[in-house]
C-alpha atoms as a PDB file:
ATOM      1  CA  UNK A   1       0.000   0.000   0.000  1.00  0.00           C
ATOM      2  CA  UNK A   2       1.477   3.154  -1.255  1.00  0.00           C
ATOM      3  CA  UNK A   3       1.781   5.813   1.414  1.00  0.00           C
ATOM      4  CA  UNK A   4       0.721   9.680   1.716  1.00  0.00           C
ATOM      5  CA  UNK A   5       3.580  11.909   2.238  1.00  0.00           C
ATOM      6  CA  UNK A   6       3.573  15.352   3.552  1.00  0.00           C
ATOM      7  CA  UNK A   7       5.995  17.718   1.664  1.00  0.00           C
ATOM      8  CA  UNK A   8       5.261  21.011   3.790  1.00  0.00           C
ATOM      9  CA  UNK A   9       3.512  24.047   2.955  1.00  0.00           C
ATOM     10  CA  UNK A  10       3.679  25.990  -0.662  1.00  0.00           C
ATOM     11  CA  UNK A  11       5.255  29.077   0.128  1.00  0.00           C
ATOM     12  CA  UNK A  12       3.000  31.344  -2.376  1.00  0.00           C
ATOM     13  CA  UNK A  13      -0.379  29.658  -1.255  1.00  0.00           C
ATOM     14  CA  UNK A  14       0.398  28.079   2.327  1.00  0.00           C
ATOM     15  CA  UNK A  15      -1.503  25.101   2.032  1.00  0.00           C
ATOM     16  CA  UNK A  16      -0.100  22.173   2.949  1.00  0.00           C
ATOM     17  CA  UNK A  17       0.931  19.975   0.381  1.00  0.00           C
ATOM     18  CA  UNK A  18       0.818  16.082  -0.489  1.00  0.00           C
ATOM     19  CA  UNK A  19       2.152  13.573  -2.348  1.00  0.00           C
ATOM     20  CA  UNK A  20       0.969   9.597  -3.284  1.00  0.00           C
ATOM     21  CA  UNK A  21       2.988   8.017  -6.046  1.00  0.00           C
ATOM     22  CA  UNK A  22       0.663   4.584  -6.508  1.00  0.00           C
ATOM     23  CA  UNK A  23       1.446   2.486  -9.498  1.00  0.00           C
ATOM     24  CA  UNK A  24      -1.683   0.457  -9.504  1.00  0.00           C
ATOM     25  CA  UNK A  25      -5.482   1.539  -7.751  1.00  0.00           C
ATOM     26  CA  UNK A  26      -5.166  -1.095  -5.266  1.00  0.00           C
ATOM     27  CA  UNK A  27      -1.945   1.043  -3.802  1.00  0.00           C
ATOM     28  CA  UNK A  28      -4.320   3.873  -2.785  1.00  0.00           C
ATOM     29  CA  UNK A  29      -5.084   3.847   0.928  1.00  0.00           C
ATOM     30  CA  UNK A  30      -8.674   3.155   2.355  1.00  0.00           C
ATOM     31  CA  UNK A  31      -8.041   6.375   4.543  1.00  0.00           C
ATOM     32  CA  UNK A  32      -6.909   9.818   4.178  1.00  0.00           C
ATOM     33  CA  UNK A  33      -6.371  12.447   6.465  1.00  0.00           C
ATOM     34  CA  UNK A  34      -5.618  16.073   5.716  1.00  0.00           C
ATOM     35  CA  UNK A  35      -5.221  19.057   7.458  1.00  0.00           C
ATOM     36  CA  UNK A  36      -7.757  20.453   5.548  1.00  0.00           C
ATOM     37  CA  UNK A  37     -11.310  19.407   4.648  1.00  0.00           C
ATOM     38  CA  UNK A  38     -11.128  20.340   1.106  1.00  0.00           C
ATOM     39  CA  UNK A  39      -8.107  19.382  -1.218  1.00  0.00           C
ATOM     40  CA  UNK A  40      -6.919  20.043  -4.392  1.00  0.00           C
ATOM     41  CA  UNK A  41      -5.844  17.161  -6.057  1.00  0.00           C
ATOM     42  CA  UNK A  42      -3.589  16.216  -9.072  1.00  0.00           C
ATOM     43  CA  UNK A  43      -4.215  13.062 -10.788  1.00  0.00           C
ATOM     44  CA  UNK A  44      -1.138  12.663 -13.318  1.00  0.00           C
ATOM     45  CA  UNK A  45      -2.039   9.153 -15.149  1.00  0.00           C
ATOM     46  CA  UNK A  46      -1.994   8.148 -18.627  1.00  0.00           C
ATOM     47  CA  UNK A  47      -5.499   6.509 -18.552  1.00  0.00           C
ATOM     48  CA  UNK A  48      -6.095   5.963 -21.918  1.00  0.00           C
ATOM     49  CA  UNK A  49      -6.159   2.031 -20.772  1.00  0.00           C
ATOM     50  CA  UNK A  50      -8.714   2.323 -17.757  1.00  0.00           C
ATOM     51  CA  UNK A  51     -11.969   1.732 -17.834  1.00  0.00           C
ATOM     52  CA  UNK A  52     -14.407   4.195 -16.539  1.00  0.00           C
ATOM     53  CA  UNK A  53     -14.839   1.710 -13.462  1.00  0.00           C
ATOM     54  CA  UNK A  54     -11.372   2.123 -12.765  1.00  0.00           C
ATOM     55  CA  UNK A  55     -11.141   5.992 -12.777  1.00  0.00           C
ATOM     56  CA  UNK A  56     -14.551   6.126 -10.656  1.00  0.00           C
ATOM     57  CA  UNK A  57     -12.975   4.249  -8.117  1.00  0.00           C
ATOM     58  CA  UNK A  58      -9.833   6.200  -7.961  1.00  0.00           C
ATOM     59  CA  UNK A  59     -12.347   9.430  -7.744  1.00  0.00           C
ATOM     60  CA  UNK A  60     -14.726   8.855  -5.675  1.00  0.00           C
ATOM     61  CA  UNK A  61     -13.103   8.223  -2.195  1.00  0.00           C
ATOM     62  CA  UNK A  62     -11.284  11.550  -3.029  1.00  0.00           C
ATOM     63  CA  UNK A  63     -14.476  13.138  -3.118  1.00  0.00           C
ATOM     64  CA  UNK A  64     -15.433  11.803  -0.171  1.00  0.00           C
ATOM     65  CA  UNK A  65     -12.926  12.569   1.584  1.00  0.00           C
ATOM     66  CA  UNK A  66     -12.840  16.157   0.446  1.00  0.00           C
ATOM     67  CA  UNK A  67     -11.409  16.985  -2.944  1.00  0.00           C
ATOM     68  CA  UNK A  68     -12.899  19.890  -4.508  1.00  0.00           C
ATOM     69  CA  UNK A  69     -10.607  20.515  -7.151  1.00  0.00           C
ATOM     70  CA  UNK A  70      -9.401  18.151  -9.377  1.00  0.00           C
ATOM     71  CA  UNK A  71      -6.720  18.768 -12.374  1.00  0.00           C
ATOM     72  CA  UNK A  72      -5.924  16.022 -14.610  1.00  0.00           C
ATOM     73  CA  UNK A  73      -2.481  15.746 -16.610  1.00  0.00           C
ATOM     74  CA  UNK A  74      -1.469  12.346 -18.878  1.00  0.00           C
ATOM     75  CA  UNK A  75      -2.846  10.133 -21.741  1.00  0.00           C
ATOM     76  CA  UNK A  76      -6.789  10.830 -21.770  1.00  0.00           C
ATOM     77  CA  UNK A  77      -6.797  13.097 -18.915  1.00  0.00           C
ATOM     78  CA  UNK A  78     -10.137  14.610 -20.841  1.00  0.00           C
ATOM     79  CA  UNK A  79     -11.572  11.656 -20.201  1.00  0.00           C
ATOM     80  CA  UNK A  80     -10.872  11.624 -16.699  1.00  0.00           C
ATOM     81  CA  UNK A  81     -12.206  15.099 -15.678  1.00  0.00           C
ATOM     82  CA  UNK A  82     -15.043  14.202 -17.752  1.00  0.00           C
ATOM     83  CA  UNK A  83     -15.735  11.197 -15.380  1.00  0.00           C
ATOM     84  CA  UNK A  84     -15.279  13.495 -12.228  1.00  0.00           C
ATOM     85  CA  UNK A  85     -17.615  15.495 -13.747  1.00  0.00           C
ATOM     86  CA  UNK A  86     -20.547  12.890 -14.332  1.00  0.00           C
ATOM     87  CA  UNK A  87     -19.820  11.289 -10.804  1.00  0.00           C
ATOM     88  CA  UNK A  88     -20.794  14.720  -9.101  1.00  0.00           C
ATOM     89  CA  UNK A  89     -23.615  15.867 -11.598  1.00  0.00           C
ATOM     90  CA  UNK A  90     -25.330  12.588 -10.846  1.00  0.00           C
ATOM     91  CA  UNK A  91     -27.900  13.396  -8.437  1.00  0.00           C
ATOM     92  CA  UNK A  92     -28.224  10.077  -6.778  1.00  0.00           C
ATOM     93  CA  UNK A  93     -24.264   9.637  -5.908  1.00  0.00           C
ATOM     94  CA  UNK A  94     -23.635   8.014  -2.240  1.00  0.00           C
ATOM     95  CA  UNK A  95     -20.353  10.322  -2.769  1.00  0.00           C
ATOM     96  CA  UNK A  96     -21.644  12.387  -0.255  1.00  0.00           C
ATOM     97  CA  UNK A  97     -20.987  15.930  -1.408  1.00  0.00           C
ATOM     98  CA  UNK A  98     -23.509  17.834  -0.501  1.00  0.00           C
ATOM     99  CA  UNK A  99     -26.228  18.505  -3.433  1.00  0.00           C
ATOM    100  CA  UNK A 100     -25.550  22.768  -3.632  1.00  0.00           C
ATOM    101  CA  UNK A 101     -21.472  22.032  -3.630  1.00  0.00           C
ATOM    102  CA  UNK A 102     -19.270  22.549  -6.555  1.00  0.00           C
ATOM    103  CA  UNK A 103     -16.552  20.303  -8.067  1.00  0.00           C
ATOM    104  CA  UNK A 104     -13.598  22.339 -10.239  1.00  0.00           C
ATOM    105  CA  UNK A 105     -11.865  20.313 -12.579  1.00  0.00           C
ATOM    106  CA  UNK A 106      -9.392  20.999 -15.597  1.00  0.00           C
ATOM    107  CA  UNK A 107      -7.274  19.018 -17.767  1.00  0.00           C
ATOM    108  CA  UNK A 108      -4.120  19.685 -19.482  1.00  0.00           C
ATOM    109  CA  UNK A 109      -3.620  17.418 -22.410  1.00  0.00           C
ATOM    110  CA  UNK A 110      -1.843  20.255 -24.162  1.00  0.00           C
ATOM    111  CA  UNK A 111       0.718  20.581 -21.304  1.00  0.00           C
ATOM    112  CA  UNK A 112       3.892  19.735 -19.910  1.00  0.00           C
ATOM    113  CA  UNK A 113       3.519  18.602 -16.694  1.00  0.00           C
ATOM    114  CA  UNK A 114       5.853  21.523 -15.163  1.00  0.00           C
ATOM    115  CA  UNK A 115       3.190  23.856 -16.584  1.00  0.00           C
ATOM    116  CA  UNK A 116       0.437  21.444 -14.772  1.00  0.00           C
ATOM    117  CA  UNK A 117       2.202  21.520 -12.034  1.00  0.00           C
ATOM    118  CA  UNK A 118       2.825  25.302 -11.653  1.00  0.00           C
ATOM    119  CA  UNK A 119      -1.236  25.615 -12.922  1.00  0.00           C
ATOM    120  CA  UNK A 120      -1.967  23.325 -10.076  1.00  0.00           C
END
């Protein structure tokens, strides 16, 4: 099981800031804690061979556990943010975002990552 690390605190924005390097979905822990209970997240991952299974259960436990922002960077990243999108316009998710909240999300196909990353 892959393992959140806590880098510190971005010096333009403050917030503190995470990293989880997971080759495979399974690697993703069942539990996150933050100092914060909303998160932006990045989700770099050439997806172009998940199914849409595969990215909803990468996405959803972030939601629930408080990602509000999501920017996607890789292979089919539209496809991903698209996916965000249709988990949180559904209005019978068990996500459990409430119904009035809002869910950002971009994607950078276009992009080097060290422009996602400086975006993000």
């Amino acid at each position: 099981m892959a393992e959140i690390e806590r880098l510190g605190k971005d010096p333009l924005t403050n917030r503190d800031l995470y990293f989880l390097n997971a080759m495979d979905l399974d690697e993703i822990p069942g539990r996150m804690n933050f100092s914060s209970p909303n998160f932006i997240c990045l989700i770099a991952w050439d997806s172009d061979r998940s199914s849409v299974e595969e990215i909803s259960s990468l996405v959803e436990p972030l939601i629930k556990y408080g990602a509000s922002y999501f920017c996607a960077w890789g292979n089919d990243c539209e496809r991903v943010h698209d996916t965000i999108d249709e988990i949180d316009s559904y209005p019978y998710n068990d996500i459990g975002s409430p119904e009035d909240s809002v869910i950002m999300t971009t994607w950078h196909s276009d992009e080097s990552l060290e422009k996602t990353l400086y975006f993000f």
